[in-house]
PDB file of N, CA and C in Angstrom:
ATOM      1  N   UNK A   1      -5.958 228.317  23.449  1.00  0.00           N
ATOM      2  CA  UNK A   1      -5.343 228.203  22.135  1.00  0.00           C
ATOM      3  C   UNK A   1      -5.597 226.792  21.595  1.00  0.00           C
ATOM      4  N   UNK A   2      -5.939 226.487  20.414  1.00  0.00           N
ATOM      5  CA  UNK A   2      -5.981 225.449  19.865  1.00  0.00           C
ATOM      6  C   UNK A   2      -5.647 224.608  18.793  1.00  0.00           C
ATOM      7  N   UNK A   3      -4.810 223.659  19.063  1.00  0.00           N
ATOM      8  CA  UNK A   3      -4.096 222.944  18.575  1.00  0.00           C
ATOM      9  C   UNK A   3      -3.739 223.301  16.746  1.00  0.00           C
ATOM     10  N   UNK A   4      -2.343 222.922  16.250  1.00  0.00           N
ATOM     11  CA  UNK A   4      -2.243 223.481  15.154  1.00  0.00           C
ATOM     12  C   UNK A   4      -3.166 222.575  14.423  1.00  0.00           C
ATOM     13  N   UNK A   5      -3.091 221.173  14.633  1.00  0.00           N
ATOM     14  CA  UNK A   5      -4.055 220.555  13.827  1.00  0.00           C
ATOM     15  C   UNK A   5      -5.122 220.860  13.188  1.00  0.00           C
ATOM     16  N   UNK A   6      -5.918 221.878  14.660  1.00  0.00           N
ATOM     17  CA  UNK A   6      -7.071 222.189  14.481  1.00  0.00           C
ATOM     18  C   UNK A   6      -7.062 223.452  13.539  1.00  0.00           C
ATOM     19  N   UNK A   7      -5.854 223.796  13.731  1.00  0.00           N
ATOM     20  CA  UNK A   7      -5.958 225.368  12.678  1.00  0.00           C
ATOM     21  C   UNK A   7      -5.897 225.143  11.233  1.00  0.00           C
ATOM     22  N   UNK A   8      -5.076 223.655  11.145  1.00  0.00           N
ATOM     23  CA  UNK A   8      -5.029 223.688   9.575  1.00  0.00           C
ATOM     24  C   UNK A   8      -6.154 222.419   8.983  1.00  0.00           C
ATOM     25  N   UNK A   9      -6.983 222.121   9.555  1.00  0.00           N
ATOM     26  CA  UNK A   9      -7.974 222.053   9.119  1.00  0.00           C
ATOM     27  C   UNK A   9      -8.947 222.678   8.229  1.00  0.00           C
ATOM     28  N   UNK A  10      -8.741 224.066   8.271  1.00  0.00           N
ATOM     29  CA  UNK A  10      -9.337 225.225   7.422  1.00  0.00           C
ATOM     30  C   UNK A  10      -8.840 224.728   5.908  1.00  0.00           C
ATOM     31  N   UNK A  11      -7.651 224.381   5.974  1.00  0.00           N
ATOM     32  CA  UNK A  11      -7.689 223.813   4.162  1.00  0.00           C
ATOM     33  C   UNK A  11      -7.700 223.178   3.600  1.00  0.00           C
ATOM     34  N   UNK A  12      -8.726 222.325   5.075  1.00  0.00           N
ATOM     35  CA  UNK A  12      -8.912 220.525   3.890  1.00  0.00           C
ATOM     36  C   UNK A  12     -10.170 220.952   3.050  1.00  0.00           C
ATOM     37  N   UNK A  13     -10.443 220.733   2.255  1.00  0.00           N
ATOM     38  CA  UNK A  13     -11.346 220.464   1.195  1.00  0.00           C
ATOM     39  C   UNK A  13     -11.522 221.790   0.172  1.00  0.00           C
ATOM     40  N   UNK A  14     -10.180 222.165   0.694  1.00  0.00           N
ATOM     41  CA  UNK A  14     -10.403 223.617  -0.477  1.00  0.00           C
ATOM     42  C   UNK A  14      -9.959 223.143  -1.547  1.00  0.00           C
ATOM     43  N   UNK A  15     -10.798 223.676  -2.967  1.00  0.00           N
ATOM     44  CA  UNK A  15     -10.765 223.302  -4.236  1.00  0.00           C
ATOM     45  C   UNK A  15      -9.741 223.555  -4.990  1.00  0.00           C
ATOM     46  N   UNK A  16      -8.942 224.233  -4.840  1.00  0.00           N
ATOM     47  CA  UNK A  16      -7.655 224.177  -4.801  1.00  0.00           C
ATOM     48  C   UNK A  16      -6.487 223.774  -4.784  1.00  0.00           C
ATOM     49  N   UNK A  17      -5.667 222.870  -5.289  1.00  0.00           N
ATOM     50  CA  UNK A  17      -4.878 221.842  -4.821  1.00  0.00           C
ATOM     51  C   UNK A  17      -3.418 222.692  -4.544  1.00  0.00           C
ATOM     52  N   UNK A  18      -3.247 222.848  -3.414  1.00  0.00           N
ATOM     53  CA  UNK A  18      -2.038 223.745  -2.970  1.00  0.00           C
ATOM     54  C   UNK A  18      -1.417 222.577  -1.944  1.00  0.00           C
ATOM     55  N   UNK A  19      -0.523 223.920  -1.443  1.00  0.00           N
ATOM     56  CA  UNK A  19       0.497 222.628  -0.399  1.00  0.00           C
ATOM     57  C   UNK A  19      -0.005 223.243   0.740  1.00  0.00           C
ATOM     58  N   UNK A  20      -0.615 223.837   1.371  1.00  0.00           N
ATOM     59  CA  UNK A  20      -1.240 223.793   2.519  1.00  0.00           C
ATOM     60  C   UNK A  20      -2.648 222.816   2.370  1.00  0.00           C
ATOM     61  N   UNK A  21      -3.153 222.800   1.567  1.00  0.00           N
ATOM     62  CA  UNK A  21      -4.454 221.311   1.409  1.00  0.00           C
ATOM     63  C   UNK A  21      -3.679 219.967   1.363  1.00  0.00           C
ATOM     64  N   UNK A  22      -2.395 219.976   0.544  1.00  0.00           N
ATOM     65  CA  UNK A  22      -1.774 218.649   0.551  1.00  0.00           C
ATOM     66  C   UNK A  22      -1.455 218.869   2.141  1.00  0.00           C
ATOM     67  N   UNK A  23      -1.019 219.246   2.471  1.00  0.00           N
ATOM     68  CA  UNK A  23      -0.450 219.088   3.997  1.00  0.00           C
ATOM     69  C   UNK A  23      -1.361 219.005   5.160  1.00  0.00           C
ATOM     70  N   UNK A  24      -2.416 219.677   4.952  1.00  0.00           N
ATOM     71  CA  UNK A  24      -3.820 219.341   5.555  1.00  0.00           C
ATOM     72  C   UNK A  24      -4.558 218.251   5.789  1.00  0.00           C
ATOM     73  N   UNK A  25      -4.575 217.552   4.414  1.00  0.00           N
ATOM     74  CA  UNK A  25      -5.163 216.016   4.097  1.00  0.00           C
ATOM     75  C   UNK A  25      -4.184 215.176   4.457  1.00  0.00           C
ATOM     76  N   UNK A  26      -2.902 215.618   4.597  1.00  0.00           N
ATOM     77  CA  UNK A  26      -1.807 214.420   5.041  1.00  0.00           C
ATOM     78  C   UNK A  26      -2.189 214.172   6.776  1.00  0.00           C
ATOM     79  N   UNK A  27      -2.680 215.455   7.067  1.00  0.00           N
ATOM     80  CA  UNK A  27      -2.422 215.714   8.626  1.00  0.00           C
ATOM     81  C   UNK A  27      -3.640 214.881   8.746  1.00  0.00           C
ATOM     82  N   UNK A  28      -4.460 214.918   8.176  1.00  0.00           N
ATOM     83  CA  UNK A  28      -5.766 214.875   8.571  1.00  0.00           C
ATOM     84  C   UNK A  28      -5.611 213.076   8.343  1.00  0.00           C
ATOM     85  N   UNK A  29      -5.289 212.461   7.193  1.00  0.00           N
ATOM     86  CA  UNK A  29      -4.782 210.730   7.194  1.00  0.00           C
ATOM     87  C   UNK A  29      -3.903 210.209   8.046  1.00  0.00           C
ATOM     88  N   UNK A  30      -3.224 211.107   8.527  1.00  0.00           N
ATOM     89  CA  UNK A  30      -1.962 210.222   9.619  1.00  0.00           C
ATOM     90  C   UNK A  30      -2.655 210.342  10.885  1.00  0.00           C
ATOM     91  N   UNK A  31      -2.925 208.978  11.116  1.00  0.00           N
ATOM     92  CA  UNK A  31      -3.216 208.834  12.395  1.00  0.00           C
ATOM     93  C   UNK A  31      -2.375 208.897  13.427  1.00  0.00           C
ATOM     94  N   UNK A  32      -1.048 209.164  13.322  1.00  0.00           N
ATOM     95  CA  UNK A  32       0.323 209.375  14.421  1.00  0.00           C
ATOM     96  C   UNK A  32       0.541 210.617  14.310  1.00  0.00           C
ATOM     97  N   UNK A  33      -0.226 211.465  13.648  1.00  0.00           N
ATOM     98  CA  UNK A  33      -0.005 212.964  13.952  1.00  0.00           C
ATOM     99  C   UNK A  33      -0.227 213.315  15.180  1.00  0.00           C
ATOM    100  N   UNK A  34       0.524 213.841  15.816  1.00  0.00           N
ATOM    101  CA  UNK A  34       0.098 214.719  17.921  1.00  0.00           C
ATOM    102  C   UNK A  34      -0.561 215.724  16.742  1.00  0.00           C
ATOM    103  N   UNK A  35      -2.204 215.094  17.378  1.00  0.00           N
ATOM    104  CA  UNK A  35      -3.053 215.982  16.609  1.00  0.00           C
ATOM    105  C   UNK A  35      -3.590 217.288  17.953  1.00  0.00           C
ATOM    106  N   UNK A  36      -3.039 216.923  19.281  1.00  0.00           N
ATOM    107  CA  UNK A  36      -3.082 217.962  20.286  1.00  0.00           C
ATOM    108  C   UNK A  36      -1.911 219.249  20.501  1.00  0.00           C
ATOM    109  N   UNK A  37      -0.485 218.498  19.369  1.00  0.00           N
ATOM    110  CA  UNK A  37       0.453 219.430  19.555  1.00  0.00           C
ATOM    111  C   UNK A  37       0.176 221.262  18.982  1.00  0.00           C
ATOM    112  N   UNK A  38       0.877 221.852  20.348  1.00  0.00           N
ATOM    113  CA  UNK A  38       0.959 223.228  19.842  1.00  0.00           C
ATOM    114  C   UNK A  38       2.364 223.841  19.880  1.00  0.00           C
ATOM    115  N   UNK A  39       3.256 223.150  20.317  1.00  0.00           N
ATOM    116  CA  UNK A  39       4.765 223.269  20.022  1.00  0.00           C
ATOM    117  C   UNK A  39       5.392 223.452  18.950  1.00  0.00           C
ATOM    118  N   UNK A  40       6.074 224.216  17.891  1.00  0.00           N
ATOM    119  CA  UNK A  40       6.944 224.200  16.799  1.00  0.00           C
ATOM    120  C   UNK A  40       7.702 222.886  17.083  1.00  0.00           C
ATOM    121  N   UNK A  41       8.101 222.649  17.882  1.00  0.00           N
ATOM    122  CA  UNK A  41       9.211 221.850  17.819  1.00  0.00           C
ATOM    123  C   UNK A  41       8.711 220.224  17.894  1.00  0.00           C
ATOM    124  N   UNK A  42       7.752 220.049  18.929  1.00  0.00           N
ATOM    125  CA  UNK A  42       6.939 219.133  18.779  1.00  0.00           C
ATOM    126  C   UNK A  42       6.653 218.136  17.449  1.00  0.00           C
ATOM    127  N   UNK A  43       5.617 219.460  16.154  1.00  0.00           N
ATOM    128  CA  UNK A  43       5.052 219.323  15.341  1.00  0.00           C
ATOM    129  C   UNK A  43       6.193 218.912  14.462  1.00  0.00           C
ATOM    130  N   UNK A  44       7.518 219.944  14.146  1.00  0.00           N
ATOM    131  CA  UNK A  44       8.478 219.527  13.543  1.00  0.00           C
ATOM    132  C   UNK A  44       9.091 218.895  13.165  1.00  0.00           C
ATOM    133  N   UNK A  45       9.373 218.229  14.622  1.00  0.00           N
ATOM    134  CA  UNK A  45      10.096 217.051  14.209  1.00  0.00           C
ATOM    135  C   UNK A  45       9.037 215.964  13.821  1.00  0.00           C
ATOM    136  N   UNK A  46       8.306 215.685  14.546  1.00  0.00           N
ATOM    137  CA  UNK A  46       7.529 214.643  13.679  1.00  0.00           C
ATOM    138  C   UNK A  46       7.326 214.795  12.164  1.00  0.00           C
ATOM    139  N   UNK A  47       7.207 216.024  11.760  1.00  0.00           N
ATOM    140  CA  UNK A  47       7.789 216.212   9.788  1.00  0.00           C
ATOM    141  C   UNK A  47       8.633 215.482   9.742  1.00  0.00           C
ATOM    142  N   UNK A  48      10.034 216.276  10.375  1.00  0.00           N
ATOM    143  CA  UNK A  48      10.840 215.521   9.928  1.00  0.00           C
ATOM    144  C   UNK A  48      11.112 214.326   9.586  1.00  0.00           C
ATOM    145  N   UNK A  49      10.763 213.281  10.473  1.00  0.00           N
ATOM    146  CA  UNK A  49      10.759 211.991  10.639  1.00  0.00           C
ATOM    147  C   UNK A  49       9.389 211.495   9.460  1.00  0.00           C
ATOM    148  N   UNK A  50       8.625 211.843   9.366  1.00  0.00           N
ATOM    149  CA  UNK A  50       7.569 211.272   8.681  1.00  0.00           C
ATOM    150  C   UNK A  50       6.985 212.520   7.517  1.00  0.00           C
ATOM    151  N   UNK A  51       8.385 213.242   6.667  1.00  0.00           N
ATOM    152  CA  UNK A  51       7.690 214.189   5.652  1.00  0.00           C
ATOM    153  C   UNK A  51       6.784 213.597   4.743  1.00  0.00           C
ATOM    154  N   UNK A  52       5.715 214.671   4.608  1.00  0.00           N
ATOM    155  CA  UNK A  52       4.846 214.006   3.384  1.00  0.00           C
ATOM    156  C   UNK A  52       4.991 214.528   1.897  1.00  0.00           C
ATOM    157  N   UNK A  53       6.011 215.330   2.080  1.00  0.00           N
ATOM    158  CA  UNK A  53       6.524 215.681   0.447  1.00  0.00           C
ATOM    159  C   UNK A  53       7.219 216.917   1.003  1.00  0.00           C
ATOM    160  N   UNK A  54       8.400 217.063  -0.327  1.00  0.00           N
ATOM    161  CA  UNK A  54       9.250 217.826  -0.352  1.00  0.00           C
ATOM    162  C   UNK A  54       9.216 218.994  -0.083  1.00  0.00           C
ATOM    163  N   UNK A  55       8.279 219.925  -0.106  1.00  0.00           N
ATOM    164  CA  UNK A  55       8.377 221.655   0.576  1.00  0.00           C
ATOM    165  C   UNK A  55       7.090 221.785   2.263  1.00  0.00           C
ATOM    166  N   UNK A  56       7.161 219.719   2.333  1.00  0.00           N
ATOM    167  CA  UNK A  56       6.199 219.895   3.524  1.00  0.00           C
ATOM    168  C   UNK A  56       6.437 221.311   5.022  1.00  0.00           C
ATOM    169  N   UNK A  57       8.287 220.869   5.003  1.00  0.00           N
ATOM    170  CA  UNK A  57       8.914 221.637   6.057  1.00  0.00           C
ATOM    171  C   UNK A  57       8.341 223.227   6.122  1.00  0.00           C
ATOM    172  N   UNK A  58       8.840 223.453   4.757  1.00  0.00           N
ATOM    173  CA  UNK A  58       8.747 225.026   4.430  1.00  0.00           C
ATOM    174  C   UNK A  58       7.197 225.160   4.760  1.00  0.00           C
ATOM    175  N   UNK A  59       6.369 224.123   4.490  1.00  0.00           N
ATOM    176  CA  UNK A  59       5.018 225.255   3.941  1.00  0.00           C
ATOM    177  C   UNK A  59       4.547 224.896   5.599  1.00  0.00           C
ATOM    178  N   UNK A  60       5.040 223.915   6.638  1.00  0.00           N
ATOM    179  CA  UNK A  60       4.892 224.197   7.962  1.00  0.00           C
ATOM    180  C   UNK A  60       5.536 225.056   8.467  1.00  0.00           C
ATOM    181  N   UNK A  61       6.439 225.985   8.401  1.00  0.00           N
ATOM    182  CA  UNK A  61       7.334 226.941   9.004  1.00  0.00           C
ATOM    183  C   UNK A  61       6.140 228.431   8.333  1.00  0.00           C
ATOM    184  N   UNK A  62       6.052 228.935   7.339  1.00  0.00           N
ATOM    185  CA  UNK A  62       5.174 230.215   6.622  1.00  0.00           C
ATOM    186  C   UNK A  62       3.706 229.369   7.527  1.00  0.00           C
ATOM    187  N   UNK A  63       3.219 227.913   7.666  1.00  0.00           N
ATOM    188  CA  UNK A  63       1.827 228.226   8.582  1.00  0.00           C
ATOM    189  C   UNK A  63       2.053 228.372   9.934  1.00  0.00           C
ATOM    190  N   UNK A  64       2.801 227.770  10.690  1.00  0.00           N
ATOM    191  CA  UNK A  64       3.008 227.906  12.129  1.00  0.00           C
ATOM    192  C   UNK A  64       2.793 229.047  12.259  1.00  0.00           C
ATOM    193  N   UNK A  65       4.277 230.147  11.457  1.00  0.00           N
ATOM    194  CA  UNK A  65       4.072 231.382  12.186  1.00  0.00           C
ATOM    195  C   UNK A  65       2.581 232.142  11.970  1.00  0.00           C
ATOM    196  N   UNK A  66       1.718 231.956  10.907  1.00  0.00           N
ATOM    197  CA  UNK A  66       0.517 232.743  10.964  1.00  0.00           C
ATOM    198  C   UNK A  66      -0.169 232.232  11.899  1.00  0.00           C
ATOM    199  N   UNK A  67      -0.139 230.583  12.289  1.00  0.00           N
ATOM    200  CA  UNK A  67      -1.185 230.034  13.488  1.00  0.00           C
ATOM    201  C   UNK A  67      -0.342 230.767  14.589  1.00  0.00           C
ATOM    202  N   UNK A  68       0.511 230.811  15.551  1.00  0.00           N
ATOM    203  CA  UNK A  68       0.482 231.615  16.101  1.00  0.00           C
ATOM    204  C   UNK A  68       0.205 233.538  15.774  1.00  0.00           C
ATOM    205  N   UNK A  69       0.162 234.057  15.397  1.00  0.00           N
ATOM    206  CA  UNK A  69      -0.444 235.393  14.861  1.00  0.00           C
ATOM    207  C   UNK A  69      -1.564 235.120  15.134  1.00  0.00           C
ATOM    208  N   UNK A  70      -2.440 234.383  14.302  1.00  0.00           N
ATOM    209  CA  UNK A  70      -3.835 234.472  14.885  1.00  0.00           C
ATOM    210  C   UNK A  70      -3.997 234.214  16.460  1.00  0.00           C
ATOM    211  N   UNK A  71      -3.746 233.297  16.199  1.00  0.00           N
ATOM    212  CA  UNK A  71      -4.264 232.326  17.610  1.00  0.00           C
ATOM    213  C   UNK A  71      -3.995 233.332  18.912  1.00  0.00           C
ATOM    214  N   UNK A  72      -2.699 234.385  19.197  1.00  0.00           N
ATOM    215  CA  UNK A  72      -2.710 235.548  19.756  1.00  0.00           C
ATOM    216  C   UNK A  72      -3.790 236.209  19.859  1.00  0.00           C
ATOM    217  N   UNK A  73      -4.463 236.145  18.788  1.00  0.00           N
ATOM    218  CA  UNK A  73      -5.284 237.650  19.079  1.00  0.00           C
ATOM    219  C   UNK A  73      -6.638 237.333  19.450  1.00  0.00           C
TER     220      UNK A  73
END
């Protein structure tokens, strides 16, 4: 399985300006991201502590659960 980092990588450079690309490019600039974490809780709290905007939480809770879904199968 591989890392959520690595999963949301898929929406950096989409033309698109959504909050999974904002949250992508944040992930992708913070160099203190546990860019190896695959934990919810892990990943979480480090949001918490270091959100990069206001529906960051939410729009990590609707991707987690699809990265796990995929990443299952």
């Amino acid at each position: 399985m591989r890392s959520f980092y690595h999963y949301m990588m898929r929406y950096r450079g989409n033309r698109t300006e959504n909050d999974e690309k904002k949250l992508a490019d944040w992930m992708f600039q913070d160099h203190s991201f546990p860019k190896q974490a695959k934990t919810y809780d892990e990943i979480s709290r480090y949001l918490e502590w270091n959100i990069p905007f206001p529906s960051a939480l939410s729009v990590f809770d609707r991707l987690y659960d699809t990265y796990l879904i995929e990443e299952d199968n």
